[in-house]
Protein backbone atom coordinates (compact mmCIF):
# COMPACT_ATOMS: atom_id res chain seq x y z
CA UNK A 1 -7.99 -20.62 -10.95
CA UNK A 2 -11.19 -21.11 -8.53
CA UNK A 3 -12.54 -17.86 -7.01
CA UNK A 4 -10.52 -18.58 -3.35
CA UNK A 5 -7.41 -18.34 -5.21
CA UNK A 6 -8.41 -15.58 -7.21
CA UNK A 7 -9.29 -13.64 -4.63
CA UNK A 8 -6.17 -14.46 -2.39
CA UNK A 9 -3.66 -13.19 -5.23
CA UNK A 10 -5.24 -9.73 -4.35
CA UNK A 11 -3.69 -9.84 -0.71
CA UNK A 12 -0.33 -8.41 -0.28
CA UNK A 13 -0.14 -9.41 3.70
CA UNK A 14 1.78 -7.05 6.24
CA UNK A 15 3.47 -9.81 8.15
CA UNK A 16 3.53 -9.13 11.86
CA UNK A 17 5.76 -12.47 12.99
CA UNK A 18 2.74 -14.55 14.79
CA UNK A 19 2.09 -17.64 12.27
CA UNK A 20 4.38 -19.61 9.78
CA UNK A 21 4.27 -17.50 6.82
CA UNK A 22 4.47 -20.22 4.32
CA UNK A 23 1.59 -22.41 5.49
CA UNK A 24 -0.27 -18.90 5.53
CA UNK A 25 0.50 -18.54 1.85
CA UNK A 26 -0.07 -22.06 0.62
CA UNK A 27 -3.39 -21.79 2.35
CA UNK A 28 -4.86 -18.67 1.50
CA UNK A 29 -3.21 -18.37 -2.11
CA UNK A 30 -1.56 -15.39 -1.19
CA UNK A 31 -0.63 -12.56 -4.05
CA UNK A 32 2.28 -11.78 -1.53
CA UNK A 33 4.12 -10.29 1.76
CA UNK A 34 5.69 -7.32 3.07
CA UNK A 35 8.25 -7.81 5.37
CA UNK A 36 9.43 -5.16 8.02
CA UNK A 37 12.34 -4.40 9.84
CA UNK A 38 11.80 -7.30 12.69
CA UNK A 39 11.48 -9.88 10.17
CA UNK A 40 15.26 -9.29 9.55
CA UNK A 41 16.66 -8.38 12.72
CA UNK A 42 18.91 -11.15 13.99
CA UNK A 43 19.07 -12.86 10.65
CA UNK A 44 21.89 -13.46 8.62
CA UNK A 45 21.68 -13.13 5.09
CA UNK A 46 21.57 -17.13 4.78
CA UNK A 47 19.03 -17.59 7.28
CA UNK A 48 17.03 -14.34 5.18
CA UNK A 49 17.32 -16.19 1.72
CA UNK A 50 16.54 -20.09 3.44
CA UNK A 51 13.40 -18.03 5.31
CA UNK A 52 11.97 -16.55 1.64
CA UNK A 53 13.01 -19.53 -0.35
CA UNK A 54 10.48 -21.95 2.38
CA UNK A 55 7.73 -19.42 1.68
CA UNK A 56 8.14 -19.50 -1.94
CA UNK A 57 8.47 -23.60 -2.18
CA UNK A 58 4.99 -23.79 -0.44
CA UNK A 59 2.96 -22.11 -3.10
CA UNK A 60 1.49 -22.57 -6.64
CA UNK A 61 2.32 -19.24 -7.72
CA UNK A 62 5.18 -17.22 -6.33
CA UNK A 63 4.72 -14.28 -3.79
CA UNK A 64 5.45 -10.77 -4.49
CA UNK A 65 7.69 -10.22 -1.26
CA UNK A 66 7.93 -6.69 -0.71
CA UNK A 67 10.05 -4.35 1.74
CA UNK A 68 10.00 -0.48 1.99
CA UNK A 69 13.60 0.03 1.78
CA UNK A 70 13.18 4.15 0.67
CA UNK A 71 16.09 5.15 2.83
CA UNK A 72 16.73 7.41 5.10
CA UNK A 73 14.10 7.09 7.97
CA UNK A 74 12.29 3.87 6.43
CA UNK A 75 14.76 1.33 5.84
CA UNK A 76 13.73 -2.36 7.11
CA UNK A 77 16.89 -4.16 5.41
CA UNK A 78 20.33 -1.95 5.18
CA UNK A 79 19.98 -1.04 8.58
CA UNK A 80 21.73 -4.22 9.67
CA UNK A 81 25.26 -4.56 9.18
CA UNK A 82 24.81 -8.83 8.61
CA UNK A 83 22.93 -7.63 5.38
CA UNK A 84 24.23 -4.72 4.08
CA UNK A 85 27.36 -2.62 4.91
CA UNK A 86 25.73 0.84 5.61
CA UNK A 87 21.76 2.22 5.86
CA UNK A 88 20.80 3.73 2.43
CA UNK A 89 20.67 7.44 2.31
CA UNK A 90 17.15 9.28 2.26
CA UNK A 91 15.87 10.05 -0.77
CA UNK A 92 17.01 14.35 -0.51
CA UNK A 93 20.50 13.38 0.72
CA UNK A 94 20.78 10.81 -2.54
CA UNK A 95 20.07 13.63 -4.52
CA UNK A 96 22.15 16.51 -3.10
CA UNK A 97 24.85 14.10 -3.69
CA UNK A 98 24.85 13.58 -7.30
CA UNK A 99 21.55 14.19 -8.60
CA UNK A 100 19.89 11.84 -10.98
CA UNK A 101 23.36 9.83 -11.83
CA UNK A 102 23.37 9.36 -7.40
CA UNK A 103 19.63 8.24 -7.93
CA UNK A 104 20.32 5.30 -10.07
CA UNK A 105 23.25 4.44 -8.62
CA UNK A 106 21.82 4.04 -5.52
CA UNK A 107 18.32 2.07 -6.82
CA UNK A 108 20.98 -0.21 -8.69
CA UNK A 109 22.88 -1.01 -4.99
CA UNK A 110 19.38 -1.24 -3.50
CA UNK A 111 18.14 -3.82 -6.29
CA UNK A 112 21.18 -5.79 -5.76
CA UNK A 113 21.19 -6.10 -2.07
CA UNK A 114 17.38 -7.02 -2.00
CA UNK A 115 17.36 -9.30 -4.95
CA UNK A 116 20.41 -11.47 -3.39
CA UNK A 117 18.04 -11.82 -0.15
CA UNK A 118 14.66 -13.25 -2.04
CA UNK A 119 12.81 -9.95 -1.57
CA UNK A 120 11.95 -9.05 -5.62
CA UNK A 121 9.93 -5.23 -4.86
CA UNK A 122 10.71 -2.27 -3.24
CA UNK A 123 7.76 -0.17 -2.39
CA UNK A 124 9.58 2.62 -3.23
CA UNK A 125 10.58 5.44 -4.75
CA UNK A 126 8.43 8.10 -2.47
CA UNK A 127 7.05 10.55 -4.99
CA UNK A 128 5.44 12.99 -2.24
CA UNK A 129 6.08 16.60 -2.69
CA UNK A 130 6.50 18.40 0.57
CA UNK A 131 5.28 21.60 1.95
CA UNK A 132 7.54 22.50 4.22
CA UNK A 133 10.20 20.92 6.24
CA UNK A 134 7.42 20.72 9.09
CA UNK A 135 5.59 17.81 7.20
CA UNK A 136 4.76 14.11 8.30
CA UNK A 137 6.25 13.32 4.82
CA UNK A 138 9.15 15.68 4.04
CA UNK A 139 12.34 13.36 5.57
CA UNK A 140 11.23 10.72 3.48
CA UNK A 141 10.93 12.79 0.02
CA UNK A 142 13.55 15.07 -1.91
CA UNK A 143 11.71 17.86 -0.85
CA UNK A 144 9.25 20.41 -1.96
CA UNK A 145 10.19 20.99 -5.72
CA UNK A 146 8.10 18.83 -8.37
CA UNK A 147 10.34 18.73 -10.64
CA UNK A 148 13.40 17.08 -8.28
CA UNK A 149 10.74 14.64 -7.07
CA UNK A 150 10.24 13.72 -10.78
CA UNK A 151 13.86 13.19 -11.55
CA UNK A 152 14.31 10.77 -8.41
CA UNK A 153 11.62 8.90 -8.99
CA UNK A 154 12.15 8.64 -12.66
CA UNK A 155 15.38 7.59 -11.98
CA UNK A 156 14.67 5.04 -9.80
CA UNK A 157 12.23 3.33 -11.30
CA UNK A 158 14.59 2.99 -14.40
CA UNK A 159 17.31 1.55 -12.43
CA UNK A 160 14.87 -0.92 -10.70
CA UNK A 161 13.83 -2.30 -13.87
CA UNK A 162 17.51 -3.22 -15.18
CA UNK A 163 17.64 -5.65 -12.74
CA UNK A 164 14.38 -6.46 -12.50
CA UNK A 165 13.21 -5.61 -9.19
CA UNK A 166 9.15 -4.35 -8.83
CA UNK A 167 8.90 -0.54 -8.20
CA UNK A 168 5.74 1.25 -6.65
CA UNK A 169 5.48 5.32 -6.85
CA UNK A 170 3.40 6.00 -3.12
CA UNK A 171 1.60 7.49 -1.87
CA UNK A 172 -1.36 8.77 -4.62
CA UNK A 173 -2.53 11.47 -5.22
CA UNK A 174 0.62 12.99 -3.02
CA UNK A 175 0.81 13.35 0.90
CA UNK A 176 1.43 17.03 0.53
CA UNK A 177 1.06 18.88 4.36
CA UNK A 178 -1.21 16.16 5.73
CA UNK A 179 -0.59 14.42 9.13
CA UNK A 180 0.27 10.93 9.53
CA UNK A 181 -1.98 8.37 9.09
CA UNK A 182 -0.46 5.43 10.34
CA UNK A 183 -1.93 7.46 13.17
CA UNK A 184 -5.36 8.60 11.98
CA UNK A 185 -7.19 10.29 9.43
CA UNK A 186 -6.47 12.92 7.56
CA UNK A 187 -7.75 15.35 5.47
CA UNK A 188 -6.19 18.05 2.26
CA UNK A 189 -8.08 20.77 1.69
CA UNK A 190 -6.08 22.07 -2.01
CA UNK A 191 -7.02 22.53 -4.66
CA UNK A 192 -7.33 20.22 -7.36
CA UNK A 193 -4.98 22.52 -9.26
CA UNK A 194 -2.30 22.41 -6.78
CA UNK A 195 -2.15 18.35 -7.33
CA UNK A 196 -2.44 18.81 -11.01
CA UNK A 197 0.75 21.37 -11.60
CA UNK A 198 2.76 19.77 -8.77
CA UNK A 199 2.14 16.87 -6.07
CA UNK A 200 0.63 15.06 -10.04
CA UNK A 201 3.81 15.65 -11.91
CA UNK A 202 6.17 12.51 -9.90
CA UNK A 203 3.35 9.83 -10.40
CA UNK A 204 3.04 11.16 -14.08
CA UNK A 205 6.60 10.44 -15.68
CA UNK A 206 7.49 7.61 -12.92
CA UNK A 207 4.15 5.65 -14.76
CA UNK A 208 5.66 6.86 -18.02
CA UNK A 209 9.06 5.55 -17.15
CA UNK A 210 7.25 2.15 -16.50
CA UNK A 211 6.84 1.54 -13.06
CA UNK A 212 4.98 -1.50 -11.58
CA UNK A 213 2.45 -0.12 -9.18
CA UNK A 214 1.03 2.88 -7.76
CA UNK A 215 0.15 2.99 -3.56
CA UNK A 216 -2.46 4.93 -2.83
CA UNK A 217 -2.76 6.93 0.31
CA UNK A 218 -5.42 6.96 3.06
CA UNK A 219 -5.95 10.60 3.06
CA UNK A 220 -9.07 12.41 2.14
CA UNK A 221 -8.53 14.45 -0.67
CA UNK A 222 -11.33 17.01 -0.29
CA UNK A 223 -10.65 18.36 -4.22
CA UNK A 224 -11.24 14.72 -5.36
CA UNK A 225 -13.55 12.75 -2.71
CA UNK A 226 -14.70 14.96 0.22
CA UNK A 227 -16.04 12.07 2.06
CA UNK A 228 -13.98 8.68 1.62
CA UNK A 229 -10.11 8.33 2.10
CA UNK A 230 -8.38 7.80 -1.31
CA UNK A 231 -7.45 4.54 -1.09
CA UNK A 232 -10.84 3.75 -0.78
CA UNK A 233 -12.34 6.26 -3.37
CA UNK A 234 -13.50 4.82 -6.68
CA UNK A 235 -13.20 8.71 -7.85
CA UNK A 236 -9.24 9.00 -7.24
CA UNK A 237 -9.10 5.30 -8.71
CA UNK A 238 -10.89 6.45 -11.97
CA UNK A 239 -7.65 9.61 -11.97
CA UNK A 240 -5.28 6.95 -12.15
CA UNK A 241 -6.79 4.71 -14.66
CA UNK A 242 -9.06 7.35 -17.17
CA UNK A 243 -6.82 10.29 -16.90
CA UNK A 244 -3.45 8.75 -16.38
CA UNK A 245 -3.84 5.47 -18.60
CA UNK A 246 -2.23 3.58 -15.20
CA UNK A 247 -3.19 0.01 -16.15
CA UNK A 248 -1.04 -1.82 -13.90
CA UNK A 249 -1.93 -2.60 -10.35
CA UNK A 250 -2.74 -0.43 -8.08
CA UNK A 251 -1.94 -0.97 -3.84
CA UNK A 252 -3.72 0.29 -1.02
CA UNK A 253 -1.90 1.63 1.43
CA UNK A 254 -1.86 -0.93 5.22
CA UNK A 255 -5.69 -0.82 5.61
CA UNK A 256 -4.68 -1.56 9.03
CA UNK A 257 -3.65 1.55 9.86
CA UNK A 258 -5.52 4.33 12.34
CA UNK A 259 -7.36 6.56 9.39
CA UNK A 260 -8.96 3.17 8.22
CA UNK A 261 -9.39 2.05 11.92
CA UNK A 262 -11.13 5.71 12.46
CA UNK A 263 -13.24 5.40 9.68
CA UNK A 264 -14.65 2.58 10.37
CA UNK A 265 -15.41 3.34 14.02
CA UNK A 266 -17.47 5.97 12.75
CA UNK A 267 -19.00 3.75 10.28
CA UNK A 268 -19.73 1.56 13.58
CA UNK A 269 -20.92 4.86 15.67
CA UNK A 270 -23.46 5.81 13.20
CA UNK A 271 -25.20 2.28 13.32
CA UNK A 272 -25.21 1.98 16.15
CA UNK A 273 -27.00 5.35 16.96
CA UNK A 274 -29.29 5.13 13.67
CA UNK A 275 -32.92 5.36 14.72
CA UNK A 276 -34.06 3.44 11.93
CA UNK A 277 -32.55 -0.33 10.71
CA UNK A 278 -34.22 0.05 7.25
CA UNK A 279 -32.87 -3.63 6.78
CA UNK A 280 -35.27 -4.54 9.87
CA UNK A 281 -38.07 -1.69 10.34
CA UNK A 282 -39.49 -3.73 13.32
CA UNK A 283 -36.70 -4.31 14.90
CA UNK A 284 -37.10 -8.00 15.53
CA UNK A 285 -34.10 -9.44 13.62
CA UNK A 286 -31.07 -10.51 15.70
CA UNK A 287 -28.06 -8.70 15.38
CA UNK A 288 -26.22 -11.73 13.89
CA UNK A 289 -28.07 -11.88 10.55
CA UNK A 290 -27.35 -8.09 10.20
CA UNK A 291 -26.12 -7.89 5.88
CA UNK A 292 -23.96 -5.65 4.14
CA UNK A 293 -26.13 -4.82 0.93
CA UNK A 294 -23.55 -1.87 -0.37
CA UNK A 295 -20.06 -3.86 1.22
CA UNK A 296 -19.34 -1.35 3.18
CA UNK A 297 -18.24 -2.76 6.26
CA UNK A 298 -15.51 -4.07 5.38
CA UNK A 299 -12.10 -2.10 4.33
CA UNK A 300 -11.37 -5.09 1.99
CA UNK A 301 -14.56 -4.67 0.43
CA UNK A 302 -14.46 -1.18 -0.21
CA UNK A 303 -10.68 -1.16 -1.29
CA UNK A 304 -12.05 -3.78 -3.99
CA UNK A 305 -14.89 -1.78 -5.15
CA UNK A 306 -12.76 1.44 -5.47
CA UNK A 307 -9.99 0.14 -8.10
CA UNK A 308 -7.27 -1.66 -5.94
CA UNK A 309 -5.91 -4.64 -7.42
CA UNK A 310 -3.88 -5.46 -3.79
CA UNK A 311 -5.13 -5.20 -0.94
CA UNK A 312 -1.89 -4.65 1.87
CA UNK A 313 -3.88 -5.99 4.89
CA UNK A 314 -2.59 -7.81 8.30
CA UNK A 315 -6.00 -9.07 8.83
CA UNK A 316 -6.26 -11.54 5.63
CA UNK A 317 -8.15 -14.18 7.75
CA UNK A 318 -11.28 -11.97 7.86
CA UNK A 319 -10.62 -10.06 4.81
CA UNK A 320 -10.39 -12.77 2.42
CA UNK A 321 -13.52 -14.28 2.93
CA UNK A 322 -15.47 -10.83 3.02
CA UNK A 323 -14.38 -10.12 -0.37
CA UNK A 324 -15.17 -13.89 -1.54
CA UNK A 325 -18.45 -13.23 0.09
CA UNK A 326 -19.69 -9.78 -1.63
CA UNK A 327 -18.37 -11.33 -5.26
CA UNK A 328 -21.28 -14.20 -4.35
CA UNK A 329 -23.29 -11.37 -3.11
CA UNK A 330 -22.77 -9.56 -6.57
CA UNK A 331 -21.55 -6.49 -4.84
CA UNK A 332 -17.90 -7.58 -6.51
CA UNK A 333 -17.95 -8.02 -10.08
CA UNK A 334 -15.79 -11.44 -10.91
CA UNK A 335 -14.61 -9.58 -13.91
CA UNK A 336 -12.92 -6.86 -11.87
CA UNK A 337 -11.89 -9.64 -10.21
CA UNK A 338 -10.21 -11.04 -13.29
CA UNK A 339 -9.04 -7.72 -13.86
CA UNK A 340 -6.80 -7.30 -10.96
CA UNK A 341 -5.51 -10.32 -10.75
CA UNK A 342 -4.40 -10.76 -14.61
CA UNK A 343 -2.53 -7.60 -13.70
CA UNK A 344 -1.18 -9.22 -10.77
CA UNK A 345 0.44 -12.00 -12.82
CA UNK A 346 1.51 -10.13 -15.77
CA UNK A 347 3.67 -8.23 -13.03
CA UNK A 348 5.30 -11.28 -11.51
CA UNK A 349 5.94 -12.42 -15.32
CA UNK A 350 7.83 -9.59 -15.74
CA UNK A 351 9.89 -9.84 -12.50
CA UNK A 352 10.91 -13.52 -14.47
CA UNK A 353 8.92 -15.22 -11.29
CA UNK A 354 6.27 -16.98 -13.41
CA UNK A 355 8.14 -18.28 -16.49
């Protein structure tokens, strides 16, 4: 594989409906899509599996296509009736009816229903322990006790794998009380031993029980990186890899979304109102030949340098090229680049995509 395509199996692309998706793919070499509720509204479940098998035709190597179908309050495909009889329960209400037997009942109807359609991962189960019913996070988890959000998500991921459908546990290292940041950022001020005897326990056995990937959250865990979001902190990567023996890929969260878009703002802010450009002490250089010695601004970048192996972006035009840029800068190893994406295609080997 050259570098370009290397580096565009990394990109798991939020699509947003503006361009042709497969000429997108075929020419960026993309590792992938997630596809939201619009993408299926209207659609019958012909025109859904004629849509994903056009995508999939245009490429060398075939997409991860992705949905969060959790249930509940995030469901993007069983909330039309063309596609599926009934929305999917939340993850608590699964549970409260039947426990773990309810769980992988339900993954198994969920694995059917988006296998049928094309659409080979969930990005699911949820395996955020809640701190109260007041949370950002709580209708979308089974609640506030470890030990049921170990079961579900346990139980889930075993189901998903009998039929062969990718799992991801989300959102590392565990939203826990924090506010949403599809919004902005946001920051947890626990302890490290509060993730370690509780919010830890979910992501533990659902990596044991063999799940695919691991998401990783934009929040800024204060026990574990006080100044970078987690998604973009090399120090939460290394708790996944070193101290949970994770070594299959690992997500970002949307990097489109407001805490990245804050951070990054700030990044601008504080360049802008530096009194000394220690790149250009006299001031004299133009702005456009400005460089980016450390890669750090660029979310891409960053989420590379930290420990993601995909990137979920919706601006892949410029992203792409920024990464391709700091590997010739040598700010990117191509060996981590390697890395990731070896990990990358032994997971669509074992969804039976690459034979």
């Amino acid at each position: 594989m050259t570098l370009e395509e290397k580096i565009g199996q990394m990109f798991l692309v939020c699509y947003d409906g503006s361009y042709d998706p497969a000429e997108e793919a075929s020419l960026h070499h993309l590792g992938g899509y997630v596809f939201f509720g619009d993408y299926f509204q209207g659609r019958s479940r012909e025109d859904v599996i004629s849509g994903i098998k056009k995508i999939q035709n245009r490429t060398k190597l075939p997409l991860i296509t992705a949905v969060d179908e959790e249930g509940g309050s995030v469901i993007r495909v069983s909330g039309y009736p063309a596609l599926h009889e009934k929305p999917f329960s939340s993850p608590s209400q699964v549970m409260a009816r039947g426990g773990i037997f309810a769980a992988k009942d339900d993954a198994s109807k969920k694995a059917d229903m988006l296998l049928d359609l094309g659409i080979n991962t969930n990005l699911a189960p949820v395996c955020d322990v809640a701190q109260s019913k007041k949370d950002y996070i709580y209708e979308r988890t089974t609640g506030e006790d470890p030990a049921k959000a170990t079961a579900y998500a346990v139980s889930v991921v075993a189901a998903s794998k009998e039929k062969k459908l990718g799992t991801c546990l989300k959102h590392f290292p565990g939203y826990g009380g924090s506010s949403d940041t599809h919004l902005g950022m946001a920051a947890d001020n626990r302890p490290y031993r509060e993730f370690a005897t509780s919010d830890f326990m979910p992501f533990f056995f659902g990596i044991r029980a063999g799940a695919d990937s691991v998401m990783v959250s934009h929040n800024i865990v204060k026990a574990m990186d006080p100044d970078l979001p987690a998604s973009l902190s090399k120090k939460v990567h290394d708790i996944l890899r070193k101290d949970f023996g994770f070594d299959k890929v690992i997500i970002t969260d949307d990097i489109s979304m407001g805490a990245i878009d804050d951070l990054f703002k700030a990044k601008a802010f504080l360049d802008e109102t530096d009194p000394v450009d220690k790149t250009d002490p006299t001031g004299e250089k133009d702005p456009a030949d400005e460089t980016d010695p450390a890669g750090e601004r660029d979310p891409a970048v960053m989420a590379v340098k930290a420990g993601n192996d995909l990137i979920c972006t919706r601006d892949f035009r410029k992203q792409i090229p920024a990464v391709m840029d700091a590997v010739k800068k040598g700010i990117i190893s191509e060996k981590q680049i390697n890395r990731s994406v070896k990990r990358i295609i032994d997971w669509k080997i074992s969804l039976g995509l690459i034979k």
